[in-house]
Protein backbone atom coordinates (compact mmCIF):
# COMPACT_ATOMS: atom_id res chain seq x y z
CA UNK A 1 120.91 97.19 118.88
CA UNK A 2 118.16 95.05 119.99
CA UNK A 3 118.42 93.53 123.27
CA UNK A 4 114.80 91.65 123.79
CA UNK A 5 114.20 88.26 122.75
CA UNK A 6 112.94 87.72 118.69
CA UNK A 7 109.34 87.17 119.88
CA UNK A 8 109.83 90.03 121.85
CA UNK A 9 110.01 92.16 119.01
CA UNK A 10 107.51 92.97 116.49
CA UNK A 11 110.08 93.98 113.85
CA UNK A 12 112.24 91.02 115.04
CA UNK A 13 111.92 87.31 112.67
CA UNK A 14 109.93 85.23 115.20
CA UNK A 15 107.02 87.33 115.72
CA UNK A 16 105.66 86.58 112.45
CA UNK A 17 105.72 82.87 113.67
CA UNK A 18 103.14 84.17 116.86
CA UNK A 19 100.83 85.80 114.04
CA UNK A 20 100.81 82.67 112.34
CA UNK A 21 100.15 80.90 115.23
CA UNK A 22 97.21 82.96 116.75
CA UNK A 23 95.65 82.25 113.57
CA UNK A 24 96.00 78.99 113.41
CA UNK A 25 94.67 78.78 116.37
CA UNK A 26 91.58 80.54 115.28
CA UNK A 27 90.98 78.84 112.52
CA UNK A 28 90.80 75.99 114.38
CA UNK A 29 88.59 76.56 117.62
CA UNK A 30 86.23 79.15 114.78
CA UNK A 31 85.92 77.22 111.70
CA UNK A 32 82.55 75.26 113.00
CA UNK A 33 81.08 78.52 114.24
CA UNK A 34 80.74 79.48 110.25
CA UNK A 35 77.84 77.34 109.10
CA UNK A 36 74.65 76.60 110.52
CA UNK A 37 75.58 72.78 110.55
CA UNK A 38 78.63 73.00 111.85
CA UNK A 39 77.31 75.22 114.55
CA UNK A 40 74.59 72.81 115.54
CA UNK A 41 77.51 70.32 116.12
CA UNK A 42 79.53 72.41 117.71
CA UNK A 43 76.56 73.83 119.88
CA UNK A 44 76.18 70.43 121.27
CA UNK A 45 79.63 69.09 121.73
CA UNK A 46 80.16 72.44 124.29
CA UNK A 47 76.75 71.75 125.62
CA UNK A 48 77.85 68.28 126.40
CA UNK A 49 81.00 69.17 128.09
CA UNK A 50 79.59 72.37 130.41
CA UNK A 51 76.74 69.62 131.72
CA UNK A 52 79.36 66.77 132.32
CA UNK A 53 81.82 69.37 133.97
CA UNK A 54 78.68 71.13 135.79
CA UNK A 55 79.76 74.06 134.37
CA UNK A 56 76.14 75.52 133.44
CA UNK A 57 73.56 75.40 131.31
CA UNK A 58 74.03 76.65 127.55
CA UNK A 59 71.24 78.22 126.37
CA UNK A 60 68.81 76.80 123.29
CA UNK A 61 69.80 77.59 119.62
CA UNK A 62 67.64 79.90 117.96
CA UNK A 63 68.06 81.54 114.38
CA UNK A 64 69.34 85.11 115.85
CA UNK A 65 71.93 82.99 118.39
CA UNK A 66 72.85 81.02 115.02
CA UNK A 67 73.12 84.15 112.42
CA UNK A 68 75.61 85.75 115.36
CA UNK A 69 77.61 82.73 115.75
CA UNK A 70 77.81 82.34 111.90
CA UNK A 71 78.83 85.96 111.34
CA UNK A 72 81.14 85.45 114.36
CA UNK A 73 82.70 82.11 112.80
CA UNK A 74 82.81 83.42 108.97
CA UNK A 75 84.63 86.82 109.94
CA UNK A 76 87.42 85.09 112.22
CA UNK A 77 88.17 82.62 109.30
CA UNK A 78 88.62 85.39 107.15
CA UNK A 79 90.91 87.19 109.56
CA UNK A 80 92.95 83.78 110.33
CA UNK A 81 93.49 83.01 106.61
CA UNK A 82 94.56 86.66 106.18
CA UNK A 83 97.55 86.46 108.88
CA UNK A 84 98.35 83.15 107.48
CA UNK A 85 99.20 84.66 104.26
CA UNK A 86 100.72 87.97 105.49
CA UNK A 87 101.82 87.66 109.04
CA UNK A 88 102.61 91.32 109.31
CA UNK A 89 103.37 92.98 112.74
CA UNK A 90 100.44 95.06 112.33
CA UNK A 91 98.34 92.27 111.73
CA UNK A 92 99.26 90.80 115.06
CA UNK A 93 99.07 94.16 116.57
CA UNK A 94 95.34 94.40 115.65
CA UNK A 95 94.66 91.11 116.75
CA UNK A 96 96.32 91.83 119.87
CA UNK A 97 93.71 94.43 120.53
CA UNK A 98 90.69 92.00 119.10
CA UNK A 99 91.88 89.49 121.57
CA UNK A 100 91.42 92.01 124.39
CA UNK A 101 88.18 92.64 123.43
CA UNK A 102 87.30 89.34 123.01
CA UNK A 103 88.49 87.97 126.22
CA UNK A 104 86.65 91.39 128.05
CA UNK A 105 82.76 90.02 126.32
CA UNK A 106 83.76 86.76 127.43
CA UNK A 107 84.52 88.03 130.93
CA UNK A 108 81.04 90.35 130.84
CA UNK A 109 79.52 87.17 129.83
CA UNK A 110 80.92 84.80 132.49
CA UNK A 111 79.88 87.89 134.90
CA UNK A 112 76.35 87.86 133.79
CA UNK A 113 75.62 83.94 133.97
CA UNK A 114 77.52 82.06 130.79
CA UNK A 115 78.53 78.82 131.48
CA UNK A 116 81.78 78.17 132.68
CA UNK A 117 83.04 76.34 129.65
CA UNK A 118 83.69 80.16 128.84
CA UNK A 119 86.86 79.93 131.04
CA UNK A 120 89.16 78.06 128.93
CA UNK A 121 88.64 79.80 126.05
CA UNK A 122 88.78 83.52 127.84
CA UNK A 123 92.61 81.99 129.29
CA UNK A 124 93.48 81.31 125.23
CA UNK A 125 92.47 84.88 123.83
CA UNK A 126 94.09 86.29 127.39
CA UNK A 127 97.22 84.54 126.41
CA UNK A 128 97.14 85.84 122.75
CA UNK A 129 96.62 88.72 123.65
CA UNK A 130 99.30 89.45 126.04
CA UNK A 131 101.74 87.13 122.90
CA UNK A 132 101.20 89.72 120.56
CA UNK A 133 100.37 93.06 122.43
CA UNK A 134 103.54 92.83 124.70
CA UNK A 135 106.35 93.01 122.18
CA UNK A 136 104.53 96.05 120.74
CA UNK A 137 104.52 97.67 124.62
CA UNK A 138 108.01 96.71 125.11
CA UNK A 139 109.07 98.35 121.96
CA UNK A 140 107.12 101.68 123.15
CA UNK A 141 108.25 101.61 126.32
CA UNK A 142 111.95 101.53 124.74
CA UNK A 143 111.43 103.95 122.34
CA UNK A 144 110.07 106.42 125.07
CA UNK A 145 112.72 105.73 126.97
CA UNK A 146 114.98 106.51 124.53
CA UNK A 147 113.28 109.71 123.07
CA UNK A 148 113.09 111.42 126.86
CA UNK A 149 116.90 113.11 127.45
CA UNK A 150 119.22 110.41 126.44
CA UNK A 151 121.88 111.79 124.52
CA UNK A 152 120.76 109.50 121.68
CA UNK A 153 117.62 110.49 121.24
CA UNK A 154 116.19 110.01 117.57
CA UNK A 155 115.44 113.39 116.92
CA UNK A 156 119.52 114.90 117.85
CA UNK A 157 120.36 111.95 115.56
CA UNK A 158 118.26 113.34 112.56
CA UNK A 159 115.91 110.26 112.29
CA UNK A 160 112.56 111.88 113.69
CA UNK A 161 110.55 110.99 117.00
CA UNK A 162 109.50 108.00 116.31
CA UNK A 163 112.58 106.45 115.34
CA UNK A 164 114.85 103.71 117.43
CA UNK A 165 118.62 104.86 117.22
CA UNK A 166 120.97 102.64 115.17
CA UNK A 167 117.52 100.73 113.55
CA UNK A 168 116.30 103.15 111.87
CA UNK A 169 112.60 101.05 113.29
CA UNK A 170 109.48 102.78 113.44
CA UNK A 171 107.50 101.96 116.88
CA UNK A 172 104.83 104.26 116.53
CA UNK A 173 101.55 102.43 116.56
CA UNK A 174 100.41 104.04 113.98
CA UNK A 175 103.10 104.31 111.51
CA UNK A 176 103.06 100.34 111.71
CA UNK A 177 99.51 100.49 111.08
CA UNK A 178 100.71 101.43 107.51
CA UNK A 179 103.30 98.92 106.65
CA UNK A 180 102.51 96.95 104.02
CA UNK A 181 105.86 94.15 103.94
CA UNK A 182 107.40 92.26 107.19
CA UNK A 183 110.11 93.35 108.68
C-alpha cells in the first residue's frame, strides 16, 4: 500500500511524466549550447540580458569557452532525447543527481564572480533536482522504516531487504539502477 502522492513515487505512473518533463526542459534551455552558431547567438542574447539587468559582465567567447559549451550542449541533448524515449525511474534518478551537480558549479561559479544571470537557471536545476531526487528519498526513508523492527519487515515476510511489504518494489538505489522497463 502506497500512501504518497504518484509523483511522489518513483515506481508510481506520474513520475515518468517529471522525467519527461526535466528533459524537455533541457532540451529546450541546451539545444543552442550544441553548435558553434547557435552558441554565438545564444552567447549574446544572455550577454544582453545580464548588462540590461546589471547583472555582470559575461566574459568574451573564445574557441576553448565554445568547444566546452558545445560538448556541454551536445551531451545534454543526448541525455534529454534519451528520457524522452524511456522515462525510466532510474533515468530520473541519475538526473536527479546531475542536477545537483549542476546547480553546485553554478553556485561555485556565482561564488567566484559569474554573472548573475546564473541565478535563474541554478533555481531551475535546484527545482529538478529536488522533483526527481525526493520521491527516491521518500521511498528510502519508507523502506528503512519499514526494514528496522516492524513486524512486517521484508525479510520475516520472505521478500529480501530491499523489498517494500505487499509491493513486492525494489527501493534500493542500486537495484533500480538496473531496471531496464517502467514501472
Amino acid at each position: 500500500m502506497t500512501t504518497s502522492a504518484p509523483l511522489l513515487d518513483p515506481d508510481g505512473p506520474g513520475y515518468p511524466r517529471v522525467v519527461r518533463a526535466s528533459a524537455w526542459y533541457d532540451l529546450v534551455v541546451t539545444a543552442g549550447f550544441a553548435t558553434p552558431w547557435t552558441y554565438a547567438l545564444v552567447h549574446d542574447v544572455l550577454s544582453s540580458w545580464s548588462r540590461a539587468w546589471a547583472l555582470g559582465d559575461f566574459p568574451r567567447t573564445d574557441p576553448m569557452q565554445i568547444l566546452f559549451a558545445n560538448l556541454m550542449g551536445s551531451v545534454v541533448i543526448v541525455w534529454a532525447v534519451l528520457r524522452l524515449a524511456r522515462p525510466l525511474a532510474v533515468h530520473g534518478l541519475l538526473d536527479g543527481v546531475a542536477r545537483v551537480l549542476f546547480t553546485a558549479w553554478m553556485a561555485y561559479a556565482l561564488g567566484q564572480g559569474a554573472p548573475g544571470v546564473l541565478w535563474p537557471f541554478l533555481g531551475v536545476e535546484a527545482a529538478w533536482g529536488v522533483a526527481q531526487l525526493l520521491p527516491w528519498l521518500r521511498s528510502a526513508w519508507r523502506s528503512r522504516g519499514v526494514a528496522r523492527g516492524s513486524a512486517h519487515a521484508p525479510e520475516a515476510a520472505g521478500g529480501g531487504t530491499d523489498a517494500l511489504p505487499s509491493t513486492g518494489r525494489s527501493c534500493h538505489i542500486f537495484r533500480a539502477m538496473s531496471r531496464t522497463q517502467t514501472a
